[in-house]
N, C-alpha and C. Protein backbone atom coordinates (compact mmCIF):
# COMPACT_ATOMS: atom_id res chain seq x y z
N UNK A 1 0.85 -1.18 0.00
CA UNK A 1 0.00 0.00 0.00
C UNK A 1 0.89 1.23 0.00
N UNK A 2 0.55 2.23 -0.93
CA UNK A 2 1.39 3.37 -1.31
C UNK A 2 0.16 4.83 -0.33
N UNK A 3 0.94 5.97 -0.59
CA UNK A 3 -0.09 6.77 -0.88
C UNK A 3 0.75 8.00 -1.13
N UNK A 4 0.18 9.11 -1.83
CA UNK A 4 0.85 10.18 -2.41
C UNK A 4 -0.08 11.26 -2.15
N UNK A 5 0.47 12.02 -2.29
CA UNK A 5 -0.20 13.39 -1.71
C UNK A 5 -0.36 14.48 -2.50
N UNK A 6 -1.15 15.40 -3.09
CA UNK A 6 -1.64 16.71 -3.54
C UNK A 6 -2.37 18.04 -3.02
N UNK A 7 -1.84 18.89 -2.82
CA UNK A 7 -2.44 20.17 -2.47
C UNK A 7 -3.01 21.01 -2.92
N UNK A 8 -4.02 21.29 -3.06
CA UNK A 8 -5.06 22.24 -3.77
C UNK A 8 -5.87 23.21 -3.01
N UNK A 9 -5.75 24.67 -2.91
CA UNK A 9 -5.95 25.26 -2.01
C UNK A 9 -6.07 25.10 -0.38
N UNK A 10 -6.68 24.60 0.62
CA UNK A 10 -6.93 23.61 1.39
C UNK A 10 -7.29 22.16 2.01
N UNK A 11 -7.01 22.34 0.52
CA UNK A 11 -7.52 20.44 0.54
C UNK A 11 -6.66 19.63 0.32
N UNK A 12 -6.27 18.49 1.11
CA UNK A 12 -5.35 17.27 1.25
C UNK A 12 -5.79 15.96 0.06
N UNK A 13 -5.15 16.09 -0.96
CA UNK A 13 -5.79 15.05 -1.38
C UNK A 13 -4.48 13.71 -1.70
N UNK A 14 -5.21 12.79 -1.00
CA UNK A 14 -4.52 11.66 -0.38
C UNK A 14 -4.98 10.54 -1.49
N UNK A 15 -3.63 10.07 -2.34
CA UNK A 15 -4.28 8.70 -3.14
C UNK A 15 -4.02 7.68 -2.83
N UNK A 16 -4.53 6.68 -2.75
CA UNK A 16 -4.35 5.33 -1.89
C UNK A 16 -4.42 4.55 -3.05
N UNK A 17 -2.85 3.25 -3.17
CA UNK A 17 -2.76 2.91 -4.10
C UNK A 17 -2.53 1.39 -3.53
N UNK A 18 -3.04 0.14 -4.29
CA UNK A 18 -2.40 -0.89 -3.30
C UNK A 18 -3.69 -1.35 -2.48
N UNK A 19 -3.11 -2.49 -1.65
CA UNK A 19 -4.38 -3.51 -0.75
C UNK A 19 -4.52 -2.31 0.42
N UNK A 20 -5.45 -2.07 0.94
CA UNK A 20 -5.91 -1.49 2.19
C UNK A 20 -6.10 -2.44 3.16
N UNK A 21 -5.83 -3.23 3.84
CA UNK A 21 -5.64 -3.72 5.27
C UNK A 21 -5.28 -3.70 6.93
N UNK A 22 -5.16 -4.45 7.35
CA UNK A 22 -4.76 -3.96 8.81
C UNK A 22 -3.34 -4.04 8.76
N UNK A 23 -2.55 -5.02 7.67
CA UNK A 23 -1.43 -4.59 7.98
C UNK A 23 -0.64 -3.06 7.58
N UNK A 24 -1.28 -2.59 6.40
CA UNK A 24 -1.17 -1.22 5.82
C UNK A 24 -1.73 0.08 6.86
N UNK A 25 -2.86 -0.12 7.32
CA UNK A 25 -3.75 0.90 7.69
C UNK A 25 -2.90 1.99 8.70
N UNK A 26 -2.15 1.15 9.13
CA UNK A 26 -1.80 2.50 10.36
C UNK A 26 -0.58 3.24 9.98
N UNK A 27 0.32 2.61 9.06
CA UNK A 27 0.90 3.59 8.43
C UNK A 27 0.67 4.90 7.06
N UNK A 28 -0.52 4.13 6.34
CA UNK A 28 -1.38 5.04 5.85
C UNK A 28 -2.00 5.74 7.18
N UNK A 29 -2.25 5.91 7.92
CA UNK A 29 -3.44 6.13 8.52
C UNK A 29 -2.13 7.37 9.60
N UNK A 30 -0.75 7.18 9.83
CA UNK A 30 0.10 8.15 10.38
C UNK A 30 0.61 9.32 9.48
N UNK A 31 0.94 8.48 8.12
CA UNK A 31 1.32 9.28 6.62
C UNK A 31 0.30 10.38 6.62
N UNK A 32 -1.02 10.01 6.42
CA UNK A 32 -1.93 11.20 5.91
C UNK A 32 -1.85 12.06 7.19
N UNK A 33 -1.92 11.46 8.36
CA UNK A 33 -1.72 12.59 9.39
C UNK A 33 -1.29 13.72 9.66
N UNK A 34 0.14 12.97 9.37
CA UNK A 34 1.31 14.07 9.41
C UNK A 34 1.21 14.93 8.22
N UNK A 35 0.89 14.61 7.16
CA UNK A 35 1.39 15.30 5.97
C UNK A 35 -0.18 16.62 6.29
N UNK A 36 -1.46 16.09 6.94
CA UNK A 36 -2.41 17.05 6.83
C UNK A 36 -2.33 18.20 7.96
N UNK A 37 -0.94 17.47 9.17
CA UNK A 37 -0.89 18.56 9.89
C UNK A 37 0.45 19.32 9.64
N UNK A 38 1.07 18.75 8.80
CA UNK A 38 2.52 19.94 7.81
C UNK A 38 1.79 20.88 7.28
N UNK A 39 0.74 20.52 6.57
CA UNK A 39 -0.06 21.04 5.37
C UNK A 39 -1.26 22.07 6.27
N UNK A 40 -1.45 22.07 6.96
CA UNK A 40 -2.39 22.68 7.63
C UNK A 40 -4.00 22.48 6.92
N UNK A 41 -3.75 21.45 6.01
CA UNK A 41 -4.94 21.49 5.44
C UNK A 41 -6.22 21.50 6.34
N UNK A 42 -7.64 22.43 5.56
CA UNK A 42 -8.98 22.01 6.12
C UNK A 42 -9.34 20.57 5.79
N UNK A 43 -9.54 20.53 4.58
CA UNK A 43 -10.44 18.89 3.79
C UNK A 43 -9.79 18.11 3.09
N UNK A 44 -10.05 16.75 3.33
CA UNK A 44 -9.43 15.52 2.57
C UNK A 44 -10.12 15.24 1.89
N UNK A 45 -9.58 14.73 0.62
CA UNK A 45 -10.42 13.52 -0.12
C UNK A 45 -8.72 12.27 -0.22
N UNK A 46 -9.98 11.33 -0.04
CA UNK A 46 -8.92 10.07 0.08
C UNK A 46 -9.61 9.56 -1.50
N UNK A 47 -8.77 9.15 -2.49
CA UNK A 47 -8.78 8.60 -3.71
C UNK A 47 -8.72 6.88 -3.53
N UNK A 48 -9.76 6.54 -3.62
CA UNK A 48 -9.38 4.57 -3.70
C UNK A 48 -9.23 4.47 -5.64
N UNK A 49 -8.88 4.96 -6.35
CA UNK A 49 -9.02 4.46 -7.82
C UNK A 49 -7.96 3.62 -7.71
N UNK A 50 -6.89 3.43 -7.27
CA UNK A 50 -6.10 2.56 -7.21
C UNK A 50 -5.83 1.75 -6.53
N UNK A 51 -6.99 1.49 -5.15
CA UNK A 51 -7.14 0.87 -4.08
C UNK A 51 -7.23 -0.64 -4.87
N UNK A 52 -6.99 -1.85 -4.70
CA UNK A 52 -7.19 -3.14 -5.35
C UNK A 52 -8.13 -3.97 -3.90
N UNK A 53 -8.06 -3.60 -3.19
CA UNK A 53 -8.38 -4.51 -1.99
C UNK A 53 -9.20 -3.36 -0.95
N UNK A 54 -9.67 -3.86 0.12
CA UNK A 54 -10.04 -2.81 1.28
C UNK A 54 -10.43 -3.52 1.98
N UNK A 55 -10.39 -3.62 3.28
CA UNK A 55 -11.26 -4.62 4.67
C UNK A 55 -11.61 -3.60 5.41
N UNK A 56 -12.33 -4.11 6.66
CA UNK A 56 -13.13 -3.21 7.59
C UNK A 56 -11.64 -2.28 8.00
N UNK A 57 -10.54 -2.38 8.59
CA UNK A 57 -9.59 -1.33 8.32
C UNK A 57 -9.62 0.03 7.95
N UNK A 58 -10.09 -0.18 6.72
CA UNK A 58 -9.87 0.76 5.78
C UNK A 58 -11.51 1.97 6.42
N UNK A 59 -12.40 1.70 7.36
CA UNK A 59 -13.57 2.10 7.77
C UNK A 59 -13.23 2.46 8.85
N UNK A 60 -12.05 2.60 9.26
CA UNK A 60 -11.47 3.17 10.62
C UNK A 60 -10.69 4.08 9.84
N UNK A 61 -9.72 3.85 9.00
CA UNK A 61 -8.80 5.05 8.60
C UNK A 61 -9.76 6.51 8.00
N UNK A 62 -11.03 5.93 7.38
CA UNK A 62 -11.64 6.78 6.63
C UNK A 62 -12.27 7.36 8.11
N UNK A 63 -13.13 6.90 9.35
CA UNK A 63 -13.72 7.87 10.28
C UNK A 63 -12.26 8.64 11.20
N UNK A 64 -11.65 7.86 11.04
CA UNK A 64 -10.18 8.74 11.61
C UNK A 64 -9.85 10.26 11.09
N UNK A 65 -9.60 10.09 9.91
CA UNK A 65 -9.64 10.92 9.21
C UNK A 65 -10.67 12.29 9.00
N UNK A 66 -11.84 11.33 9.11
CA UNK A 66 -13.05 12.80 9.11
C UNK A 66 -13.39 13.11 10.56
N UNK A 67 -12.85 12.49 12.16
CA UNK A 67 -12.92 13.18 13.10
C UNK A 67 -11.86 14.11 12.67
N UNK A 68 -10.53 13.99 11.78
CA UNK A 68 -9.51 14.95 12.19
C UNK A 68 -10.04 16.56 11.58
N UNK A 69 -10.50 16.09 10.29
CA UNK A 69 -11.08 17.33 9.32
C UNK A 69 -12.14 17.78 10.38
N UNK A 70 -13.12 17.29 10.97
CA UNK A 70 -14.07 17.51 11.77
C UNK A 70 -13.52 18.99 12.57
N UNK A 71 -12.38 18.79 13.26
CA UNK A 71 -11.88 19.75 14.03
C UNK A 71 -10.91 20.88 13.75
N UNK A 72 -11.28 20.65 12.49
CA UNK A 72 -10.30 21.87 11.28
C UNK A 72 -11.70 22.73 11.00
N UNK A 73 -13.04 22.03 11.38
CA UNK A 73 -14.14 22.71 10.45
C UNK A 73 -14.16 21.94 8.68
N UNK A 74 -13.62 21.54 8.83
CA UNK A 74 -13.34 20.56 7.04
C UNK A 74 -14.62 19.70 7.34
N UNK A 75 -14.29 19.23 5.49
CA UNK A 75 -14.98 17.69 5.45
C UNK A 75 -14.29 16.89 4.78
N UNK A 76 -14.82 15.24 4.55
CA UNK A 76 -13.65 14.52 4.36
C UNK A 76 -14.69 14.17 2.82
N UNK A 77 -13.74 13.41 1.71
CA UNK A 77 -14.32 13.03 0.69
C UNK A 77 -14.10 11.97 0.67
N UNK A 78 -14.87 10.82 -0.53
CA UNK A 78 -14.28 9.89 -0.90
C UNK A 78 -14.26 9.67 -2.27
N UNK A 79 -13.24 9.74 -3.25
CA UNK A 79 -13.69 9.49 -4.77
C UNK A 79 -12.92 8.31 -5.61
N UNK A 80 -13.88 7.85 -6.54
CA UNK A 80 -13.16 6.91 -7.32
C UNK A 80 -13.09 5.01 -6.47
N UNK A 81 -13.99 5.08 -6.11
CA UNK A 81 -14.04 3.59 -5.58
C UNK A 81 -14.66 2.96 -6.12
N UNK A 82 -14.40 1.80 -6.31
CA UNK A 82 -14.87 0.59 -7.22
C UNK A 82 -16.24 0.06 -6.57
N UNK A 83 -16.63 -0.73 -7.14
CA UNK A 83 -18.21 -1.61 -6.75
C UNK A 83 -17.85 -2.19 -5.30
N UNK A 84 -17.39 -3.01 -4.97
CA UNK A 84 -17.12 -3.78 -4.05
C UNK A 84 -16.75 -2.85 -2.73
N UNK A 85 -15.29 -1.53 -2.53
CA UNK A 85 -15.17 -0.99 -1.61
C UNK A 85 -16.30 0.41 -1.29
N UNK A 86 -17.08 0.29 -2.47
CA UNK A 86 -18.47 1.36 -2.13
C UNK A 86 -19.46 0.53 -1.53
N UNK A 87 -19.44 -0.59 -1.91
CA UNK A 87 -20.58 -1.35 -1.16
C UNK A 87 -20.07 -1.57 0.49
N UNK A 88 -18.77 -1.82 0.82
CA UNK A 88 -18.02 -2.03 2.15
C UNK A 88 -18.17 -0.57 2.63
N UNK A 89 -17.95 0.78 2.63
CA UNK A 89 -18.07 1.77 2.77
C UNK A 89 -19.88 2.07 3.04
N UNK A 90 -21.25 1.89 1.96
CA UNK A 90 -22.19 1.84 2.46
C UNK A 90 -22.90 1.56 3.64
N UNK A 91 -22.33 -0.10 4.01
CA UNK A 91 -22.65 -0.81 4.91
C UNK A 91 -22.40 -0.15 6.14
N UNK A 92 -21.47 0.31 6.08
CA UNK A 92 -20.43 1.07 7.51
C UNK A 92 -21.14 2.37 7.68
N UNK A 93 -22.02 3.09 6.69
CA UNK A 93 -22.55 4.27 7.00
C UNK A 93 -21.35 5.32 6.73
N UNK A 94 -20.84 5.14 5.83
CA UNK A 94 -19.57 6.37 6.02
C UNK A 94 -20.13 7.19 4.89
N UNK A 95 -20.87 6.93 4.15
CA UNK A 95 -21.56 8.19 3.38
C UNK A 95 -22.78 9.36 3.62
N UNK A 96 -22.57 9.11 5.04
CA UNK A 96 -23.60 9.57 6.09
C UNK A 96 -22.48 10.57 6.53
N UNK A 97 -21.19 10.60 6.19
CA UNK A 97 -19.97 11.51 6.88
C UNK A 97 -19.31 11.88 5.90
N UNK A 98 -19.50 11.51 4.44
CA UNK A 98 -18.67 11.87 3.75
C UNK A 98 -19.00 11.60 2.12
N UNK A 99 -18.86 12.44 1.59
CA UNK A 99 -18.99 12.56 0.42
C UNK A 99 -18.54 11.69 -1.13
N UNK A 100 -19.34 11.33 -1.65
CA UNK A 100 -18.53 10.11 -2.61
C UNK A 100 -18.99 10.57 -4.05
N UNK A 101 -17.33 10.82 -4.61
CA UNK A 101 -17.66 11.03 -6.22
C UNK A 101 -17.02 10.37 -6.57
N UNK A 102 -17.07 9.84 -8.01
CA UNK A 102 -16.76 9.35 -9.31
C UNK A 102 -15.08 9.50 -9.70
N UNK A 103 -14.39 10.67 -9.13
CA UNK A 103 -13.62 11.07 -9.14
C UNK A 103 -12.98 12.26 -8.24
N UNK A 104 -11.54 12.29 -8.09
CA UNK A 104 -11.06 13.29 -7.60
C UNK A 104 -11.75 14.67 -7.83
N UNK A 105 -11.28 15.28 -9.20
CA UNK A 105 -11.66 16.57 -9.91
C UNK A 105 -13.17 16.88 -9.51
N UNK A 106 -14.07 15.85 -9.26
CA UNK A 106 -15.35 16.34 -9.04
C UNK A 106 -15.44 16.60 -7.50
N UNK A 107 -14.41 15.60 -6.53
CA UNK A 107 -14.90 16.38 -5.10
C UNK A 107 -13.88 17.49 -4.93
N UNK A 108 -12.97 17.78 -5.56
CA UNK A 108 -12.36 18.94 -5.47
C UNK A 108 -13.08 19.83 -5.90
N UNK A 109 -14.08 19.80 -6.78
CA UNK A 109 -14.64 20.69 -7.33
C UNK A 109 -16.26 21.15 -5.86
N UNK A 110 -16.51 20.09 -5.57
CA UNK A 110 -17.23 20.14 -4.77
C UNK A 110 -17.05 21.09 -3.35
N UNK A 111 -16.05 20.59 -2.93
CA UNK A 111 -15.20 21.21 -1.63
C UNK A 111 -15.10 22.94 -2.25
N UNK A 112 -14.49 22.86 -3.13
CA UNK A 112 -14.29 24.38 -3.02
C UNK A 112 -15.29 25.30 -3.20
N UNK A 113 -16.16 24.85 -4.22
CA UNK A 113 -17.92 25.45 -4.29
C UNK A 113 -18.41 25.03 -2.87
N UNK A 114 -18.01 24.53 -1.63
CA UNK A 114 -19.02 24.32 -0.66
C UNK A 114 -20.04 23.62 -0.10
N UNK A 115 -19.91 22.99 -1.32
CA UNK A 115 -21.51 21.73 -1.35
C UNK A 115 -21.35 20.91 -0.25
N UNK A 116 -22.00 20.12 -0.23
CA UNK A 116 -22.56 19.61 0.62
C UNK A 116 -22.64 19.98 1.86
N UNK A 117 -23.45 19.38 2.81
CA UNK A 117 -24.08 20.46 4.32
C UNK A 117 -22.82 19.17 5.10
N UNK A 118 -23.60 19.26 6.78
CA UNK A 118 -22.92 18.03 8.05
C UNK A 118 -22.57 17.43 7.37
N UNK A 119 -23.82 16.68 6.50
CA UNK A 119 -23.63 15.21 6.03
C UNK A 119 -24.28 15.24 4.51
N UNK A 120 -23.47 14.40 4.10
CA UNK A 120 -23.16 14.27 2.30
C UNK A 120 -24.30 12.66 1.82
N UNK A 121 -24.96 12.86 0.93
CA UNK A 121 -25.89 11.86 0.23
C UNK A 121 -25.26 10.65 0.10
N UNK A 122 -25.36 9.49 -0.04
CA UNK A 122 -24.99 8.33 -0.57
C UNK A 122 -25.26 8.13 -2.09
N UNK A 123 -23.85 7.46 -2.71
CA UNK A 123 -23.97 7.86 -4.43
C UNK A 123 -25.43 7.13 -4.80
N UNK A 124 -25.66 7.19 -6.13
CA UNK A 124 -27.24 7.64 -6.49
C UNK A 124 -26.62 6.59 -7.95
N UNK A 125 -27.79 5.54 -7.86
CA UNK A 125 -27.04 4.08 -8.66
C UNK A 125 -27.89 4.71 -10.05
């Protein structure tokens, strides 16, 4: 499991490349940390397009993450996930906390226009 990092006005955008597991998770899960408190960023979007794998893990790094934005005033995104880790993500209720597009460019686009309120819709089949 990789992950790489982009800055776009206030927003952390974190790509997650590789199996998401418990053996990965907590060093992804220290990486984005640090880099969002170098960065002073408000909002994340975490990118799974290159995610190949994900377990319940990966549903702790993602509410980790949006308590941290939580206390910046941010919100957290999620874009580019496949069938299988959107359906693992549903189940868990994390689209009740966070926002899910199709792609990066669209929740970046989102975040900076403001959209969405507390809590963000679940994608729309």
């Amino acid at each position: 499991m990789e992950v790489t990092f982009e800055m776009i006005d206030d927003i952390l955008i974190s790509v997650l490349s590789g199996e998401l597991d418990h053996h990965s998770s907590s060093e992804i899960r220290e990486n984005i940390d640090q880099t969002y408190d170098v960065f002073k960023a408000k909002h994340i979007i975490l990118s799974f397009e290159e995610v190949t794998f994900m377990d319940s893990s990966g549903v702790g790094l993602i509410m980790g993450r949006y308590n941290k934005a939580r206390e910046r005033k941010g919100k957290i995104a999620i874009a580019g996930c496949n069938e299988h880790i959107s359906r693992i993500l549903e189940m868990a209720g994390i689209y009740t906390i966070a926002g899910c597009f199709a792609s990066t460019a669209e929740a970046v686009a989102a975040l900076q226009d403001g959209e969405g309120g507390e809590t963000w819709n679940a994608p729309t089949e």
